[in-house]
Every structure is written in structure tokens, then in C-alpha cells.
C-alpha atoms as a PDB file:
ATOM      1  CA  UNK A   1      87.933-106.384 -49.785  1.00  0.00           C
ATOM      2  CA  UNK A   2      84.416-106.301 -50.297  1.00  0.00           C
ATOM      3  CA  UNK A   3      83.736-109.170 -53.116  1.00  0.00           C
ATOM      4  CA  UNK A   4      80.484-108.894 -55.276  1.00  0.00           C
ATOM      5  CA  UNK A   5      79.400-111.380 -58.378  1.00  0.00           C
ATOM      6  CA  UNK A   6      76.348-110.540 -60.473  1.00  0.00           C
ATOM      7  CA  UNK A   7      74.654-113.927 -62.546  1.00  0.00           C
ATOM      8  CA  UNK A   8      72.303-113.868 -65.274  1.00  0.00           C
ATOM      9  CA  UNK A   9      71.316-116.674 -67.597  1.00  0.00           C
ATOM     10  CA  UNK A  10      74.783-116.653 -69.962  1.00  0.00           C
ATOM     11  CA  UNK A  11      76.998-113.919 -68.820  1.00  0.00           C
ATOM     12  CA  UNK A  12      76.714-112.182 -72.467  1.00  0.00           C
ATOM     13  CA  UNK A  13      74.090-109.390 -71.541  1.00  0.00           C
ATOM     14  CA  UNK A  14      72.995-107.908 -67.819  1.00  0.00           C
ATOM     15  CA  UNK A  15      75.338-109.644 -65.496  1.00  0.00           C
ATOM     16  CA  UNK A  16      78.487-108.084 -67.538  1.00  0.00           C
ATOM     17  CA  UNK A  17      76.514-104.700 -67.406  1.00  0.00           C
ATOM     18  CA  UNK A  18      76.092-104.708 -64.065  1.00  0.00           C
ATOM     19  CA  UNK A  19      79.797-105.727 -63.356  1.00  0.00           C
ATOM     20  CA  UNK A  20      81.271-102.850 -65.783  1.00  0.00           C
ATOM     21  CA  UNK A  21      78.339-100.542 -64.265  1.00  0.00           C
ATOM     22  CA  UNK A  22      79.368-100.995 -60.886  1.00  0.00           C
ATOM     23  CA  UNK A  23      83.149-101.242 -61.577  1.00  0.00           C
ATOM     24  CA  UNK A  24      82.660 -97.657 -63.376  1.00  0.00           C
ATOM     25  CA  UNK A  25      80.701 -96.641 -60.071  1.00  0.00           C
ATOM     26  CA  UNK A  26      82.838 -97.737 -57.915  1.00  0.00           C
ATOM     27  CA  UNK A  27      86.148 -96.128 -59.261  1.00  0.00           C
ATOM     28  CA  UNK A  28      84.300 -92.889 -59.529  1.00  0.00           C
ATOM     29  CA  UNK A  29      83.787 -92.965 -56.337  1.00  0.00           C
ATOM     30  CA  UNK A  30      87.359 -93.903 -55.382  1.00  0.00           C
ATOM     31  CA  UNK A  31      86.689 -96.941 -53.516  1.00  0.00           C
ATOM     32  CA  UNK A  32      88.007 -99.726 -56.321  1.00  0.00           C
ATOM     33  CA  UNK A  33      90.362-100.664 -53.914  1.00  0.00           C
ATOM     34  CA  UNK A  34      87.806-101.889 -51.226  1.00  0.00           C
ATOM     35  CA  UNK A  35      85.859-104.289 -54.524  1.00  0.00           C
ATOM     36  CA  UNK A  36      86.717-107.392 -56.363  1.00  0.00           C
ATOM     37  CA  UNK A  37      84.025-107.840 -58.780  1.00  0.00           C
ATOM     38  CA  UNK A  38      83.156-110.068 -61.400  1.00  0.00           C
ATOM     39  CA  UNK A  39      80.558-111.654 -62.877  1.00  0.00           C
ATOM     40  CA  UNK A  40      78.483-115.208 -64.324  1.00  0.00           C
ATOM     41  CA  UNK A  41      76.470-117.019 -66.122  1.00  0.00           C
ATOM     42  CA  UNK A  42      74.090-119.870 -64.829  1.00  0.00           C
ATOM     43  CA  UNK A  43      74.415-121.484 -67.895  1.00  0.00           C
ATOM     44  CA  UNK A  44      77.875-122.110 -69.531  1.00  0.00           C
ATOM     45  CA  UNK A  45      76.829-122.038 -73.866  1.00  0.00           C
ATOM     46  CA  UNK A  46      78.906-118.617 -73.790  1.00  0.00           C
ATOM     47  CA  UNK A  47      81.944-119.210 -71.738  1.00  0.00           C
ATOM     48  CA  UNK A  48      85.281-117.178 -73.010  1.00  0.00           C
ATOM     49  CA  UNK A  49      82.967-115.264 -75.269  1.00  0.00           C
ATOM     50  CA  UNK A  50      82.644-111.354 -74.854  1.00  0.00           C
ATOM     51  CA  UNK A  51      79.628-109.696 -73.795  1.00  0.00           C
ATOM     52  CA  UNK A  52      76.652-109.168 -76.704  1.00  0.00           C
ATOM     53  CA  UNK A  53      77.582-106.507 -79.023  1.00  0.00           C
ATOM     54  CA  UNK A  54      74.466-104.594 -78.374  1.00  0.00           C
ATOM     55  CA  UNK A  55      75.425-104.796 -74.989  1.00  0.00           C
ATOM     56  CA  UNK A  56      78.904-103.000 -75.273  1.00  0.00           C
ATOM     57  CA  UNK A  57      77.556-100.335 -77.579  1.00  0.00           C
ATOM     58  CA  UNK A  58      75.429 -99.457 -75.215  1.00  0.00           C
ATOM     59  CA  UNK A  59      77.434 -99.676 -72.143  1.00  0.00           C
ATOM     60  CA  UNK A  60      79.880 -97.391 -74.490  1.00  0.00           C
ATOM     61  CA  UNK A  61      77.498 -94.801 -75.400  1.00  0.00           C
ATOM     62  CA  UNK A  62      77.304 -94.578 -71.319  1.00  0.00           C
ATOM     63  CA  UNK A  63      80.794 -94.477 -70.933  1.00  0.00           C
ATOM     64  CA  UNK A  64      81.433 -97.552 -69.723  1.00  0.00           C
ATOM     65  CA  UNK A  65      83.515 -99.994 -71.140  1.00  0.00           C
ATOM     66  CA  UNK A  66      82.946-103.877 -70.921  1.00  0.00           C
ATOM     67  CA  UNK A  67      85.494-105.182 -74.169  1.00  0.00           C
ATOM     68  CA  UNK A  68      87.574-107.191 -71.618  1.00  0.00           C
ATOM     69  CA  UNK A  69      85.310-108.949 -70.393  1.00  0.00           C
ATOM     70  CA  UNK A  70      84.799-112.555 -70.689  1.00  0.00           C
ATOM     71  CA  UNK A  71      81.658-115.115 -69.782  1.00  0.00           C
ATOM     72  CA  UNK A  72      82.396-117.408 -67.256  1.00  0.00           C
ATOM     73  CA  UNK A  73      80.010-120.053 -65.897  1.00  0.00           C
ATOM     74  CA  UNK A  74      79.463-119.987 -62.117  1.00  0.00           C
ATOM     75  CA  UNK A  75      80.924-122.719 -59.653  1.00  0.00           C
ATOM     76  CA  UNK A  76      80.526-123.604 -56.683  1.00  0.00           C
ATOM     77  CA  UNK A  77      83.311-121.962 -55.111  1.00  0.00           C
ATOM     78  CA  UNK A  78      81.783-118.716 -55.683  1.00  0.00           C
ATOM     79  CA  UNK A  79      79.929-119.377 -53.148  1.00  0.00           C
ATOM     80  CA  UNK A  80      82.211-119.132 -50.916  1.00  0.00           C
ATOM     81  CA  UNK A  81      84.549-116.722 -52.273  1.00  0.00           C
ATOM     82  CA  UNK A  82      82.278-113.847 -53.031  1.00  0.00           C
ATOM     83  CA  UNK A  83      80.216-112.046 -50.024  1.00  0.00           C
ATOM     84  CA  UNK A  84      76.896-110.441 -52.769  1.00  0.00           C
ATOM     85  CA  UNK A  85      76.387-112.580 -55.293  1.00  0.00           C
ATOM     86  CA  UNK A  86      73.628-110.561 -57.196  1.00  0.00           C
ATOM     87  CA  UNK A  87      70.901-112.516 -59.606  1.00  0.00           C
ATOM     88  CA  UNK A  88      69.177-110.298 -62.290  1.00  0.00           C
ATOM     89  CA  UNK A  89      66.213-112.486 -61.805  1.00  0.00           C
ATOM     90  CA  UNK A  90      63.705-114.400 -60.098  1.00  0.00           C
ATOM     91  CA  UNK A  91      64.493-117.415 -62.423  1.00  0.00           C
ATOM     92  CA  UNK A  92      68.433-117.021 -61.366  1.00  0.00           C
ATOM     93  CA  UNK A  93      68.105-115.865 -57.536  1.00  0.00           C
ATOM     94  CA  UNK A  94      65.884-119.622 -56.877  1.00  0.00           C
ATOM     95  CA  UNK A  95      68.620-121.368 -58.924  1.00  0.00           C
ATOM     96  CA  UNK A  96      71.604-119.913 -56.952  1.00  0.00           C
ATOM     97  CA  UNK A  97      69.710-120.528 -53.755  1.00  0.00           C
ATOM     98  CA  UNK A  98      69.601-124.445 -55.052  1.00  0.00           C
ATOM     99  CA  UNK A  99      73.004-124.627 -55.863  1.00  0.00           C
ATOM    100  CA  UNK A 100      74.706-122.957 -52.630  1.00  0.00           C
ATOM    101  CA  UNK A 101      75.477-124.471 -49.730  1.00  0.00           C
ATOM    102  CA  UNK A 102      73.031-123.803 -47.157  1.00  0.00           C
ATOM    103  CA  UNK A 103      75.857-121.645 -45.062  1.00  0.00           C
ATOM    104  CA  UNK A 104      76.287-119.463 -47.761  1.00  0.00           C
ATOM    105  CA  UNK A 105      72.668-119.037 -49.056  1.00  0.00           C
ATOM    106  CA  UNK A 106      72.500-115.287 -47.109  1.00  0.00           C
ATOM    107  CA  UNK A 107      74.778-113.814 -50.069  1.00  0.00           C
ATOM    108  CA  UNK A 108      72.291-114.396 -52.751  1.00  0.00           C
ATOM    109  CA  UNK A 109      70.113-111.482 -53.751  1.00  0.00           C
ATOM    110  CA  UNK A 110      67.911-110.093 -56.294  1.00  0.00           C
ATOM    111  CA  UNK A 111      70.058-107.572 -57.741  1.00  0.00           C
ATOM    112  CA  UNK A 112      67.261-104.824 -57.713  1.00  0.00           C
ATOM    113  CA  UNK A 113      66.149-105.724 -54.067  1.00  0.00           C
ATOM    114  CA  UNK A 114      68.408-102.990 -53.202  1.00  0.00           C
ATOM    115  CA  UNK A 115      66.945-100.288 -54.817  1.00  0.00           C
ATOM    116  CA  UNK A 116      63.690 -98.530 -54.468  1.00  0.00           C
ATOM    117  CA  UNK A 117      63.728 -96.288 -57.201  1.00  0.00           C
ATOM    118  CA  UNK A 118      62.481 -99.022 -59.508  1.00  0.00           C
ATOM    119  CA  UNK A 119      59.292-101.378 -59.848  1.00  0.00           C
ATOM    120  CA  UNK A 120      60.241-104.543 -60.549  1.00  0.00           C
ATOM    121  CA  UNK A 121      62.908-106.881 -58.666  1.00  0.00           C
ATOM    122  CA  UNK A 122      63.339-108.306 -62.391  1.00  0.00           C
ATOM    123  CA  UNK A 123      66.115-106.974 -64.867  1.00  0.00           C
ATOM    124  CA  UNK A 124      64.721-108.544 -68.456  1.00  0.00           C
ATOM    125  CA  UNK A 125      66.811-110.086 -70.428  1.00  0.00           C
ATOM    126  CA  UNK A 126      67.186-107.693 -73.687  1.00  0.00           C
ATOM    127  CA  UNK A 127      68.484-110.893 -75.459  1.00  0.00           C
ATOM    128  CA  UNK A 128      66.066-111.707 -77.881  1.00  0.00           C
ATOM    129  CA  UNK A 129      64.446-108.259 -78.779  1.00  0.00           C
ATOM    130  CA  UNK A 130      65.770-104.930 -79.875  1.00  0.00           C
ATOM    131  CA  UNK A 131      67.852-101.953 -79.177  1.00  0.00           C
ATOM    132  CA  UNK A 132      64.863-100.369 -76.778  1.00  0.00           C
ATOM    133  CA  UNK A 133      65.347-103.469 -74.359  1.00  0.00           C
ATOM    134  CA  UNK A 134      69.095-102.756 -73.836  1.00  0.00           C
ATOM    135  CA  UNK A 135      68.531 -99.256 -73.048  1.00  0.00           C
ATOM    136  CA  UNK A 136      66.192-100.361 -70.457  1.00  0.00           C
ATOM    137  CA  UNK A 137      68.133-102.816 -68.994  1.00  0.00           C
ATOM    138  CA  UNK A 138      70.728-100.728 -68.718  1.00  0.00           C
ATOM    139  CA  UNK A 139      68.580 -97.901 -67.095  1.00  0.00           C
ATOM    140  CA  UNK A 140      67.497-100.422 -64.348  1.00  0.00           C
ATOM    141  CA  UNK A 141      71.231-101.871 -64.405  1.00  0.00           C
ATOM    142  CA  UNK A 142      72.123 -98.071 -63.525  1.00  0.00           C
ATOM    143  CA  UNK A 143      69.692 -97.682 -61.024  1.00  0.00           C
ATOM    144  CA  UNK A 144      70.596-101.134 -58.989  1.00  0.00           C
ATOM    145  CA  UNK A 145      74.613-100.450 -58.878  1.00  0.00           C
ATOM    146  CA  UNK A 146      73.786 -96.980 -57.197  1.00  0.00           C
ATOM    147  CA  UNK A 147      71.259 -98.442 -54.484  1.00  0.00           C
ATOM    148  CA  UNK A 148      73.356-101.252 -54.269  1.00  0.00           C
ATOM    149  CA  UNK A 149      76.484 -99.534 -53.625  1.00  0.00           C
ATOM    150  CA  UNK A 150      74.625 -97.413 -51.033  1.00  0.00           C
ATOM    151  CA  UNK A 151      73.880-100.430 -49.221  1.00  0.00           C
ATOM    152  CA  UNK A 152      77.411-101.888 -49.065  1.00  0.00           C
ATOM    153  CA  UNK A 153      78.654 -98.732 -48.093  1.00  0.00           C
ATOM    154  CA  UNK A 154      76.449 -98.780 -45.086  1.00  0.00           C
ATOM    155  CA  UNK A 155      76.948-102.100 -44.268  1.00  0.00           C
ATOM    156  CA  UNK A 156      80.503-101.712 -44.511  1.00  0.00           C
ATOM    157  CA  UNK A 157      80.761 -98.159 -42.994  1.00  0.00           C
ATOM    158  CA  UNK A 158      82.846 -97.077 -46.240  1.00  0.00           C
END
């Protein structure tokens, strides 16, 4: 079981994208029994609250669904339990790399690294602006899962 956790700032907006993204990806491609996958906040305000609505419609107009999800704040046993754990950003990636323990500090990546379709190692947050920025981030989301998926599956030999 490959185990993958993707963190952004409050676990409302990119980090549950890229966990229904990938989790739509993934059983596409008939290999959801190989993935646990799940994902965080770095900040708890949100905890047991859904993803942003503007997030979900747009995931749904994609055809992916995120309703069940839930924000969760990130611990430190993540660190331990999951083998990717995937920041959106910059901001995030030096935070998690803070907050893990030194032996674990090799599962922490910039969610985009993977990918070389796109420009930026940076997912924006579409928070605080308007429907334009969650398209976006869910066009770069989109890209990343792909690339990234094409890396595990190498790594893995899946």
C-alpha cells in the first residue's frame, strides 16, 4: 500500500483537490487498491469542515467528487505513516520539513516537483479571489496527480 498525503494551508481548497483528483486518477486506472490517500491542513481553523464550496463545484463540473471529505489538521504521526506527503507550496513544503523528524524529511515534496508540464512548483491558493483561480488550480491540480502518479508507478514498478 502505497500511502500519499497532500497539505495546504487549511485543508478547505487544493490539498482536498488534489486528494479527490488523484483518488479519481487512481481508480481509473484500477490501482485504488495499491493507495491510501488523504489529505491536511497546516493550520487547524477548518478542521471537520468540508472542502470550499467553490472548490466542490468545480471538482464536480470535472467529475470528481470531494462532498465526503473532511479537513483535518496534520500531526506528527503522518510523518511516519504516510510515504509522499505532497505540499502545494513553498510556504507549506519548508513548514513540513520543520515539523518532521529528520528520518522522515525524504517524504516531503512540492506537489508539482513531479511534473514538467507546468511552470511553477507553486499551486496558488484560489482562496481569496474568484471563480478563474479555482479553475486554475485545478488545471495545475490535474496536471500534478498525472506526473505524480507516473512517478510512483515507476518507483513502485506498478
Amino acid at each position: 500500500m502505497i500511502r500519499i498525503l497532500f497539505v495546504c494551508t487549511g485543508n478547505i481548497c487544493r490539498s482536498p483537490t488534489a486528494e479527490g483528483v488523484f483518488r479519481d486518477l487512481v481508480d481509473t486506472r484500477d490501482l485504488a487498491d495499491r493507495f491510501a490517500i488523504d489529505s491536511a491542513g497546516m493550520i487547524g481553523y477548518h478542521v471537520g469542515e468540508p472542502p470550499d464550496p467553490r472548490s466542490v463545484r468545480m471538482a464536480r463540473d470535472r467529475g470528481v467528487d470531494l462532498s465526503g471529505q473532511r479537513a483535518r489538521k496534520i500531526q506528527h504521526g503522518d510523518f511516519e505513516e504516510f510515504d509522499y506527503l505532497l505540499a502545494m507550496d513553498r510556504s507549506h513544503y519548508e513548514d513540513m520539513l520543520a515539523m518532521a523528524p529528520e528520518r522522515h524529511r525524504d517524504k516531503i515534496h512540492l506537489f508539482l516537483s513531479f511534473s514538467e508540464d507546468v511552470a511553477t512548483e507553486d499551486v496558488p491558493d484560489p482562496y481569496y479571489g474568484g471563480s478563474e483561480g479555482f479553475v486554475h488550480t485545478f488545471d495545475l491540480i490535474a496536471s500534478g496527480a498525472d506526473a505524480l502518479l507516473n512517478h510512483v508507478r515507476r518507483e513502485h514498478g506498478l
